[in-house]
Protein backbone atom coordinates (compact mmCIF):
# COMPACT_ATOMS: atom_id res chain seq x y z
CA UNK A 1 0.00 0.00 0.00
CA UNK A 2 1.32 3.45 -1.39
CA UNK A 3 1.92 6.26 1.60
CA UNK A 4 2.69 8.86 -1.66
CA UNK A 5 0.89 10.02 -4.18
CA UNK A 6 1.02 12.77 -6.86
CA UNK A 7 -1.28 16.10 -7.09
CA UNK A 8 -0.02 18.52 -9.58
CA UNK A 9 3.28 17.17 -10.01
CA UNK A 10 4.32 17.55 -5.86
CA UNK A 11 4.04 14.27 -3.78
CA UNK A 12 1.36 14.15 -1.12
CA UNK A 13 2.71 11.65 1.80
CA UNK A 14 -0.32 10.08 3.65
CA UNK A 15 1.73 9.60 6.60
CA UNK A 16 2.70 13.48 7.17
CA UNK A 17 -0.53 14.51 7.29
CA UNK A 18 -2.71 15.60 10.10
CA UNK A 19 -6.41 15.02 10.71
CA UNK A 20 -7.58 18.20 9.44
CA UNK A 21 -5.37 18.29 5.75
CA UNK A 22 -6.37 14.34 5.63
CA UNK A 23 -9.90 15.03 5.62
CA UNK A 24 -9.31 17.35 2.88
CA UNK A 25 -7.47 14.99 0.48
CA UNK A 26 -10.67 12.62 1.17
CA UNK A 27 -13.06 15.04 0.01
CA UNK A 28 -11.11 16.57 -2.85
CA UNK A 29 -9.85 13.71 -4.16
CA UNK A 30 -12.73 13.29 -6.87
CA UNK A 31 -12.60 16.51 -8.62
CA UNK A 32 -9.00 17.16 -7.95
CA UNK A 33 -7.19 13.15 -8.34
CA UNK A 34 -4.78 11.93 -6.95
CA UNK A 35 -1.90 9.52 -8.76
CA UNK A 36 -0.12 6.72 -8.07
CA UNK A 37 3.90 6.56 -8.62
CA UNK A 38 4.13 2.85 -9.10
CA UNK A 39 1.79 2.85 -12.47
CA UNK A 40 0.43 6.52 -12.72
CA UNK A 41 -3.27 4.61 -11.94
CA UNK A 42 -5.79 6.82 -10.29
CA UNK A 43 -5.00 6.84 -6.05
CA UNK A 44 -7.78 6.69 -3.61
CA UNK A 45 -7.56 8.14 0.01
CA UNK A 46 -7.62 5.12 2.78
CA UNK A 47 -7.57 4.89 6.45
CA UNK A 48 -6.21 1.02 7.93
CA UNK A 49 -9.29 1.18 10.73
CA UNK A 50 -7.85 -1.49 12.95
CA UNK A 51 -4.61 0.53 13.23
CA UNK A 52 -5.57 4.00 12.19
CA UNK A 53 -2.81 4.14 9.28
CA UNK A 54 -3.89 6.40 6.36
CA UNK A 55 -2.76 4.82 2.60
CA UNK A 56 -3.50 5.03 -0.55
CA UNK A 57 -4.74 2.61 -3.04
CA UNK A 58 -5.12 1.73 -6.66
CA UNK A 59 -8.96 2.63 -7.96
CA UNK A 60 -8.76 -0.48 -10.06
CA UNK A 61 -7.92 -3.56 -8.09
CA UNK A 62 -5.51 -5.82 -10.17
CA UNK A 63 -4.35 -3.59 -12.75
CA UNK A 64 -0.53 -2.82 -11.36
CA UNK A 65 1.74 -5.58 -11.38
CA UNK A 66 4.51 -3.21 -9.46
CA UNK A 67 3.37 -3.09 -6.18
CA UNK A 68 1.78 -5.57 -3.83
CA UNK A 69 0.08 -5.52 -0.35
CA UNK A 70 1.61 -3.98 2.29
CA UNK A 71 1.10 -4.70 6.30
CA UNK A 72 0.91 -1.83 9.11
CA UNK A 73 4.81 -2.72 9.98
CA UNK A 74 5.95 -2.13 6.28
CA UNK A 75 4.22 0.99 5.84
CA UNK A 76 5.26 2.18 9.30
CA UNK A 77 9.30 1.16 8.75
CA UNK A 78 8.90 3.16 5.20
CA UNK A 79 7.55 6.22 7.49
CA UNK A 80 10.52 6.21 9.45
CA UNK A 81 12.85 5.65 6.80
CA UNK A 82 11.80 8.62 5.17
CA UNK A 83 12.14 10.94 8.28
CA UNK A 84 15.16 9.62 9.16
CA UNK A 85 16.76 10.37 5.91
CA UNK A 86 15.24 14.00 5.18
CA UNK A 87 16.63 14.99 9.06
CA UNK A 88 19.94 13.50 8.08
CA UNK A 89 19.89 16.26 5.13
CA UNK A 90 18.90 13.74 2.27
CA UNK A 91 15.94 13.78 0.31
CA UNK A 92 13.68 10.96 0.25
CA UNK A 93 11.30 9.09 -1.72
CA UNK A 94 9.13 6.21 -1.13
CA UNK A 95 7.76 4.13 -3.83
CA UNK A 96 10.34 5.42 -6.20
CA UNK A 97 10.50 4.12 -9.64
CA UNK A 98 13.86 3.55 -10.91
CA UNK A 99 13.85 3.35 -14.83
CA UNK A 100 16.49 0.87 -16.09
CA UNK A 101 18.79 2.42 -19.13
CA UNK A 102 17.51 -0.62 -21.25
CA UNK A 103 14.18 -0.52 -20.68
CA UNK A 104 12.21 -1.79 -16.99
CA UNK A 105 12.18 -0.43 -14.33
CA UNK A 106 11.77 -1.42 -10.44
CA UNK A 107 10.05 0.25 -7.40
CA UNK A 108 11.90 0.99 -4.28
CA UNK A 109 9.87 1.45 -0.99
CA UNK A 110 12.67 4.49 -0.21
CA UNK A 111 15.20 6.16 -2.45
CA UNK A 112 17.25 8.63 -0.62
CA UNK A 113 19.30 10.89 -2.68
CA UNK A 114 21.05 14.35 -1.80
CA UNK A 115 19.94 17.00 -3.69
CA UNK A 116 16.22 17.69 -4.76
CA UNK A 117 15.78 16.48 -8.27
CA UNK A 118 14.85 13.26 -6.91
CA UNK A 119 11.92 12.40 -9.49
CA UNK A 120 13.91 12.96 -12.67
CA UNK A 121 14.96 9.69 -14.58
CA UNK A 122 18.36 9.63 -13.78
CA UNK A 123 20.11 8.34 -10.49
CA UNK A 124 22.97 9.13 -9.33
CA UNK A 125 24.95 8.98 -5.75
CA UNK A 126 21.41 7.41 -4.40
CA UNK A 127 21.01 5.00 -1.43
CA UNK A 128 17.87 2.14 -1.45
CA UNK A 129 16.62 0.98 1.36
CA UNK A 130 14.25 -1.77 1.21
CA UNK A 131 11.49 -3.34 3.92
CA UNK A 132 11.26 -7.45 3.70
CA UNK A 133 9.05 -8.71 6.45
CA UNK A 134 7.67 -11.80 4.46
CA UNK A 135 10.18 -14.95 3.45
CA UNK A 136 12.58 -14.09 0.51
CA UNK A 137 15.43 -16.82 -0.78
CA UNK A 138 18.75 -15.23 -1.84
CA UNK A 139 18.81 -15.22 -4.88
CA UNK A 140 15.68 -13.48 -5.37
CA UNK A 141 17.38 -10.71 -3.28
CA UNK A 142 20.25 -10.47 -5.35
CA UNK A 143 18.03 -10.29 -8.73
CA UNK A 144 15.93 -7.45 -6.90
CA UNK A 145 19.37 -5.45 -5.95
CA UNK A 146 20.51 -5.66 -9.26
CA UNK A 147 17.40 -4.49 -10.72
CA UNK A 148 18.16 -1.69 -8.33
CA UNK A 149 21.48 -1.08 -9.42
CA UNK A 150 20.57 -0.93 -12.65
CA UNK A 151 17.97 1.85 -11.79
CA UNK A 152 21.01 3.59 -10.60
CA UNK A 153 21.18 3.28 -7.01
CA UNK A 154 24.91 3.10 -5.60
CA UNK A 155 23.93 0.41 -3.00
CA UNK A 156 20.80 -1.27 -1.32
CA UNK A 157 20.54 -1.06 2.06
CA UNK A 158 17.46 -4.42 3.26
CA UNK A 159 16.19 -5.05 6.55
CA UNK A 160 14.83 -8.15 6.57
CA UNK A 161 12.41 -10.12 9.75
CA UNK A 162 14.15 -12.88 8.88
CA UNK A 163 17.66 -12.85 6.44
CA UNK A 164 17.82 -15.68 4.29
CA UNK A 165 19.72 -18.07 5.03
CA UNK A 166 22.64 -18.29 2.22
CA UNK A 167 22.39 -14.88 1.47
CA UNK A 168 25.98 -12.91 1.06
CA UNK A 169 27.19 -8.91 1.88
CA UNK A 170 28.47 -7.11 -1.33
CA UNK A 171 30.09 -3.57 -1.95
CA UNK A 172 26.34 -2.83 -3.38
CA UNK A 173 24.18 -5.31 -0.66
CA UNK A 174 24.28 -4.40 2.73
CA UNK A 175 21.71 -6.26 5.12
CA UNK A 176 20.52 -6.32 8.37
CA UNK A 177 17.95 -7.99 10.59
CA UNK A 178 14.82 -5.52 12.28
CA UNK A 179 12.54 -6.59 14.67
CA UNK A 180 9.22 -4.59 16.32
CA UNK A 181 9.11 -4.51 19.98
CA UNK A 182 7.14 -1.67 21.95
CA UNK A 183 5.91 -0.43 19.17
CA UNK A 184 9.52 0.57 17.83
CA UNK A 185 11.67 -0.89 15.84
CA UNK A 186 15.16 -2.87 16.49
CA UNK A 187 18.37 -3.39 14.27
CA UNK A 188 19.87 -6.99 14.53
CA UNK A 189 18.52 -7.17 18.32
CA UNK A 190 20.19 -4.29 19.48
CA UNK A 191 18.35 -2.22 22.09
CA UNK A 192 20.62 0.72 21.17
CA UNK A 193 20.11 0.53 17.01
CA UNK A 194 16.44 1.89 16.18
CA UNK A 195 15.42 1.69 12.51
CA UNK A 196 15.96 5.90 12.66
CA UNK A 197 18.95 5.93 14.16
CA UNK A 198 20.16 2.91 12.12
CA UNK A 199 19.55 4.89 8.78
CA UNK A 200 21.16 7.93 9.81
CA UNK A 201 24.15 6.41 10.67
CA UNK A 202 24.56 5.04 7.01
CA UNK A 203 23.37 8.17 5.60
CA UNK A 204 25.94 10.27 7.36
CA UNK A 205 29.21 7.72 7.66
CA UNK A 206 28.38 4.72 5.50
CA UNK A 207 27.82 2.35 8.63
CA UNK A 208 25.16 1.46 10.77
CA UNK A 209 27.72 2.46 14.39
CA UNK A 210 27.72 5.70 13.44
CA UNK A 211 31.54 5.85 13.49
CA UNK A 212 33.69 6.61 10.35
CA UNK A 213 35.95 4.23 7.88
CA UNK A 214 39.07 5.55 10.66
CA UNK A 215 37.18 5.06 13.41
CA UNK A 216 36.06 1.46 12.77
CA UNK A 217 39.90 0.97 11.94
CA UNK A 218 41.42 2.23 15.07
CA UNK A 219 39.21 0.35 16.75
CA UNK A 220 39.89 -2.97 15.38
CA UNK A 221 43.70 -2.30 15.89
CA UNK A 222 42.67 -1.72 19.17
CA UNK A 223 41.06 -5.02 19.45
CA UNK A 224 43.78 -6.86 17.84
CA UNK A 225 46.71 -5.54 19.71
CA UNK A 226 44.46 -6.00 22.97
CA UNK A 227 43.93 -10.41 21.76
CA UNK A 228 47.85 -10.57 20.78
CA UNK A 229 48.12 -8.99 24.37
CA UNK A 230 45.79 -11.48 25.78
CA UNK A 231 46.85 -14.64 24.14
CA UNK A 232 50.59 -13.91 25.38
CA UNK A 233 49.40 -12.96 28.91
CA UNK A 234 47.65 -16.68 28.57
CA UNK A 235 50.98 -18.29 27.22
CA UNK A 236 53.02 -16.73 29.89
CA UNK A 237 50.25 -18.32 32.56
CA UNK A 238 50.84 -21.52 30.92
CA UNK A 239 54.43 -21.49 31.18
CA UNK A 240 54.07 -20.92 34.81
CA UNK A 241 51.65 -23.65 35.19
CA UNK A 242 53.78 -26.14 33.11
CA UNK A 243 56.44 -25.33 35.53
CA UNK A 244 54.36 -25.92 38.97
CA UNK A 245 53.24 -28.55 37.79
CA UNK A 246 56.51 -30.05 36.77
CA UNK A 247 57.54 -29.31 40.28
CA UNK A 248 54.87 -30.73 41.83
CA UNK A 249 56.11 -34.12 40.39
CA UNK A 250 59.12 -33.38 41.06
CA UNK A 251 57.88 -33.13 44.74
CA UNK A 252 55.47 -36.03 44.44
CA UNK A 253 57.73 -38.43 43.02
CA UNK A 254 60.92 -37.43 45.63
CA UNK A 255 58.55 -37.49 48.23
CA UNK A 256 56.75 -41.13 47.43
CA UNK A 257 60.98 -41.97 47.25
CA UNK A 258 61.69 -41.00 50.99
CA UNK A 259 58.22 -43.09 51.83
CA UNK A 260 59.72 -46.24 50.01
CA UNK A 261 63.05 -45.64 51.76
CA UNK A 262 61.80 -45.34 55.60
CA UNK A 263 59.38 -48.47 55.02
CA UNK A 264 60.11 -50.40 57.84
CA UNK A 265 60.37 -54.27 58.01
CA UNK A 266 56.97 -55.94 59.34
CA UNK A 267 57.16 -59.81 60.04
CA UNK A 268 54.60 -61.62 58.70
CA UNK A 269 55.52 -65.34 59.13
CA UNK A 270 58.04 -67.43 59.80
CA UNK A 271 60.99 -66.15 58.74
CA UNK A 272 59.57 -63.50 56.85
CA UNK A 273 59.09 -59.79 56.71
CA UNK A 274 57.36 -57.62 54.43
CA UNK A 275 58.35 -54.41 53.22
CA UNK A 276 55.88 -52.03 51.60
CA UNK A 277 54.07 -54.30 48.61
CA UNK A 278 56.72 -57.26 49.12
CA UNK A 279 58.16 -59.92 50.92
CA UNK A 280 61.60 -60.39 51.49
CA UNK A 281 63.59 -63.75 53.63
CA UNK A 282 64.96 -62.80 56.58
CA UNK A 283 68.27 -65.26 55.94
CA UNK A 284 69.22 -63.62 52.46
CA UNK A 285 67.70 -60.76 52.15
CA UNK A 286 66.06 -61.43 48.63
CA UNK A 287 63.03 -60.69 47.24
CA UNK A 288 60.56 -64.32 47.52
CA UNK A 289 59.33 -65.55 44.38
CA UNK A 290 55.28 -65.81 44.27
CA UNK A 291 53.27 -68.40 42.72
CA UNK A 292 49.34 -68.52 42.22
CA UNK A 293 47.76 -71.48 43.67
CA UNK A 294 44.51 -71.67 41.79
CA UNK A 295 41.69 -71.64 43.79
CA UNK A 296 43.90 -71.61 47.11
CA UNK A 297 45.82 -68.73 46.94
CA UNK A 298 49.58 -67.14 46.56
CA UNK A 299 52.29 -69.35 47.86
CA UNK A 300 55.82 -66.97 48.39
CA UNK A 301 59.00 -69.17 48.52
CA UNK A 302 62.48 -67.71 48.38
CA UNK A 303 65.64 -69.43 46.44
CA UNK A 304 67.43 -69.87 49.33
CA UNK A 305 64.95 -72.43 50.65
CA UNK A 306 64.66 -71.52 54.55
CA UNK A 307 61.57 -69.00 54.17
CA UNK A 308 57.98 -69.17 52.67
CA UNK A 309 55.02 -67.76 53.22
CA UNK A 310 51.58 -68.35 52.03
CA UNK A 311 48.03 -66.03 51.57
CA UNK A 312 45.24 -68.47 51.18
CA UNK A 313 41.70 -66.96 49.15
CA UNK A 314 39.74 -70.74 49.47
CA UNK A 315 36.54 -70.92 47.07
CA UNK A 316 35.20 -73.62 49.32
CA UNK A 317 35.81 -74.88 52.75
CA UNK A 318 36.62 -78.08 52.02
CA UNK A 319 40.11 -77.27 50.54
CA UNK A 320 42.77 -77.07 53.78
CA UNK A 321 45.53 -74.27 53.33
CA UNK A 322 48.62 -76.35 52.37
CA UNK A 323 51.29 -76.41 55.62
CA UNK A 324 53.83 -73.89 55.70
């Protein structure tokens, strides 16, 4: 739905209107018409009376193939487009046709251009912006910025509910993602980035921060030289941990030494002592030899003959532990 509409060769913007000049348009439009941009058809005053939003519409339903339907949030985002842009010192257009050099031509919801010559068929140093609340694939939004490009616009600016999926930022396609909430809306979930604010910032610096080319350049030096400081602060950490730590084995391992060396001897049988997870003859000194018993236990004889020593683990109680 069209918010501008020619009288007399000046635009008449439903949306700038108050009550009183409104009313007027509505009663005059019969003997003086109104027409469209889109397809020069004959525009009819409207007021949206769930919401209150004033439009206008083709007389003849079906005849323009340029322009579809339009919801309250489309026409509203337009609005504020539009303001944004003419208090940022550009002039603006919605529903602009853009006339390709070969012959077409394609409608843009706002053309902002500086200067005032904005209806003539040539365009020049011009910024789109386009509204896409419903579903749109990628490519599909590349044809349509082309078909913008060749209307002349320098680059298209979309804000979409939803971004497609595969869809790609060019020199000439910039995108971001808007969102209503409290009756306002919100740039890529930002509560600091309204649609207004948003579009001024591009108007004036080329980016939606607000901050120039420079600006955004000092401050990702900044950020870089603040990582390569953090990533050798965290190397320098992990030297120092790799170096406690090798000291604490260091530690562990000369400590678990001095608990091996002041084991003392426990006798356990005859002629036999153990010492820490061993046994060891009390005659020569050695280390006893173990043997599994199957299904009695582990017998420990030494070479020399004169000590053994047995741990019985019987599965039933008929088997006797062998004599020692």
């Amino acid at each position: 739905m069209p918010i501008r509409a020619i009288r007399d060769g000046k635009d008449v913007y439903a949306t700038s209107m108050n009550d009183p000049a409104w009313l007027e348009i509505r009663k005059t439009y019969k003997k003086n018409p109104l027409t469209l941009p889109c397809c020069d058809a004959i525009a009819i005053p409207k007021v949206r009376s769930e919401y209150g939003t004033c439009f206008f519409a083709h007389k003849a339903k079906g005849g323009c193939t340029l322009y579809a339907p339009e919801t309250r949030q489309h026409i509203e985002a337009k609005n504020i487009i539009r303001h944004a842009a003419i208090d940022s010192g550009w002039s603006a257009t919605t529903e602009a046709r853009m006339v390709w050099p070969f012959g077409g031509l394609a409608i843009a919801d706002v053309l902002c251009k500086k200067g005032h010559d904005l209806l003539s068929d040539k365009y020049f140093d011009c910024v789109t912006f386009e509204i896409q609340l419903s579903s749109q694939n990628d490519v599909t939004t590349h044809q349509r910025t082309l078909n913008y490009i060749n209307g002349g616009a320098e680059i298209v600016h979309w804000f979409f509910s939803s971004p497609p999926r595969y869809l790609y930022e060019t020199e000439q396609l910039k995108f971001y993602k808007v969102s209503e909430k409290d009756s306002k809306f919100w740039v890529n979930d930002n509560p600091n980035l309204d649609l207004a604010t948003v579009v001024s910032n591009i108007l004036r610096v080329g980016h939606i921060s607000g901050k120039t080319e420079e600006q955004r350049h000092l401050e990702a030096l900044q950020k870089a030289e603040e990582e390569r400081l953090r990533i050798l602060q965290e190397e320098e950490e992990e030297k120092h941990y790799q170096i406690e730590l090798q000291e604490a084995c260091l530690k562990a391992r000369e400590e678990a030494k001095n608990r091996k060396r002041i084991i003392e001897d426990i006798p356990v049988g005859k002629n036999v002592i153990e010492r820490g997870p061993y046994f060891f003859c009390v005659f020569c000194d050695k280390r006893m030899k173990m043997t599994r018993i199957f299904g009695q236990g582990l017998h420990y004889t030494c070479e020399c003959g004169q000590s053994e020593h047995f741990i019985g683990r019987f599965k039933s109680s008929n088997v006797e532990k062998p004599q020692i």
